[in-house]
Protein backbone atom coordinates (compact mmCIF):
# COMPACT_ATOMS: atom_id res chain seq x y z
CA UNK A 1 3.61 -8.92 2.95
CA UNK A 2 4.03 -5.96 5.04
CA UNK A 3 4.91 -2.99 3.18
CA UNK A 4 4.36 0.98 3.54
CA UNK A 5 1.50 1.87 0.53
CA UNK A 6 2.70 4.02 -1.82
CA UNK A 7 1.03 7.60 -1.22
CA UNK A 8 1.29 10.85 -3.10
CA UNK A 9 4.90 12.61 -3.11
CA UNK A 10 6.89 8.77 -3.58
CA UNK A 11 7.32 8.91 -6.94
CA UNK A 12 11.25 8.37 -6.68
CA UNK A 13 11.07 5.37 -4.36
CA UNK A 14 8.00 3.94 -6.77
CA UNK A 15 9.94 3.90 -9.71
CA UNK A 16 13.34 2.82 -8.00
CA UNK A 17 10.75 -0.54 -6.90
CA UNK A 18 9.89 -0.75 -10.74
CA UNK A 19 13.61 -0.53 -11.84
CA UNK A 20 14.98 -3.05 -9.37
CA UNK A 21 14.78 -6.21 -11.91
CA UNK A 22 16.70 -4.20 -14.38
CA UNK A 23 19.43 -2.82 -11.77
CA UNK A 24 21.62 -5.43 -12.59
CA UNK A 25 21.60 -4.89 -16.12
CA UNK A 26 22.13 -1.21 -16.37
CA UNK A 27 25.59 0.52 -15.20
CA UNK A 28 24.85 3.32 -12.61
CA UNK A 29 24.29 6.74 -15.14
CA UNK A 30 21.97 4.72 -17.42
CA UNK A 31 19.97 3.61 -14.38
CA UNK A 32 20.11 6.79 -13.26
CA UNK A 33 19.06 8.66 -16.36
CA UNK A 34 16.20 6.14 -16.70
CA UNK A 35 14.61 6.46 -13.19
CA UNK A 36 14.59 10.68 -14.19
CA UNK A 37 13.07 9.91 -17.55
CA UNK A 38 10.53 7.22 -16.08
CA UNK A 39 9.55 10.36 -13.48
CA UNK A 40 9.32 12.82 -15.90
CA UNK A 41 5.75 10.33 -17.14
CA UNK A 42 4.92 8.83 -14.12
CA UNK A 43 2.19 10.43 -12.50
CA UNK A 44 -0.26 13.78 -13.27
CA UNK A 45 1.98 15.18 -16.25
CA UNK A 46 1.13 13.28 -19.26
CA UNK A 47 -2.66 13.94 -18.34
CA UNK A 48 -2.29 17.48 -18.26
CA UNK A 49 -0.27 17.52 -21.60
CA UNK A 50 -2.08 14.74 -23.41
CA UNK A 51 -5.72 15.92 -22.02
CA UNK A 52 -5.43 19.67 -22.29
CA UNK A 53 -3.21 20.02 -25.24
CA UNK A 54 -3.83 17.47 -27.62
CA UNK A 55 -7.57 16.54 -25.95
CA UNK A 56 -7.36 12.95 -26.17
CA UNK A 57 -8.76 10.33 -23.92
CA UNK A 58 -7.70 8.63 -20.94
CA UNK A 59 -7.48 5.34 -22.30
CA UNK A 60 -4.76 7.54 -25.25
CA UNK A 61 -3.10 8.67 -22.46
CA UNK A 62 -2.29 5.71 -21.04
CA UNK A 63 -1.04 3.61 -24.22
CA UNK A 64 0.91 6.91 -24.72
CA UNK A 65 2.23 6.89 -21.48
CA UNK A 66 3.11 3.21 -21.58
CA UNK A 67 4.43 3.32 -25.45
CA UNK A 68 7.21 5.95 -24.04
CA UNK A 69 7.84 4.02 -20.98
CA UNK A 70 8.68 1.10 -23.00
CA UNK A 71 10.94 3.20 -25.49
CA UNK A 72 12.77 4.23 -22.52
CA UNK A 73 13.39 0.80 -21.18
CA UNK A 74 14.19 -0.18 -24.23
CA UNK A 75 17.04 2.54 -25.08
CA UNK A 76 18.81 2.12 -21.86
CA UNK A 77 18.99 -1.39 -22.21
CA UNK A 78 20.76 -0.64 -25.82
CA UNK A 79 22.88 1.72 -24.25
CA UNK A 80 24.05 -0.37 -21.42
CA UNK A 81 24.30 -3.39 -23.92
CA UNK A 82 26.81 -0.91 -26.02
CA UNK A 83 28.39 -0.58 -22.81
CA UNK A 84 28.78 -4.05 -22.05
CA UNK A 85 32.49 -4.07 -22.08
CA UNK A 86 33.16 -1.00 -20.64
CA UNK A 87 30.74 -1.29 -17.99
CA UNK A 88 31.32 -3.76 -14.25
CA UNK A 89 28.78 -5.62 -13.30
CA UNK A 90 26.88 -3.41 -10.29
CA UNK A 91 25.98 -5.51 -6.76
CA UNK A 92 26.00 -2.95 -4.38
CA UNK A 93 22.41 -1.43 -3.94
CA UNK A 94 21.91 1.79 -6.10
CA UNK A 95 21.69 5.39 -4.49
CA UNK A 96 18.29 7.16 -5.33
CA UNK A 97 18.47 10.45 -7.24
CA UNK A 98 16.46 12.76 -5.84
């Protein structure tokens, strides 16, 4: 396997990899409303909020991190299920928001 590494500054194109299994599943403004979220606690931020602020540990910032990742996942995946009807299947590959 030959990719690029991920470096500093990719946190778009990171999280678009992430999302990819759950493309499918998600119509295009839930997907896209999910990949901002995900960004918003991907990366330095919920250190220097969780640390600073509220002092706890790494290991706390990390299950936090992870507990609102997974609440995340977890409401667009309601939302797009509420959708179901309304929403067509997507096939075409999704355009990143920057």
């Amino acid at each position: 396997m030959e990719e690029e590494p991920f470096r500093r500054g990719h946190r778009v194109r990171i999280l678009e990899h992430a999302l990819e299994p759950l493309a499918p599943q998600l119509p295009q403004a839930v997907y896209d409303r999910l990949h901002r979220a995900l960004s918003v606690i991907y990366g330095i931020e919920p250190y220097v909020i969780l640390k600073d602020i509220w002092g706890v540990s790494d290991r706390e910032v990390e299950r936090t991190a992870l507990w609102m990742a997974d609440a995340m996942v977890d409401a667009a995946l309601r939302e797009a299920a509420a959708q179901q009807p309304a929403a067509a299947p997507r096939t075409a590959k999704r355009k990143t928001s920057a």
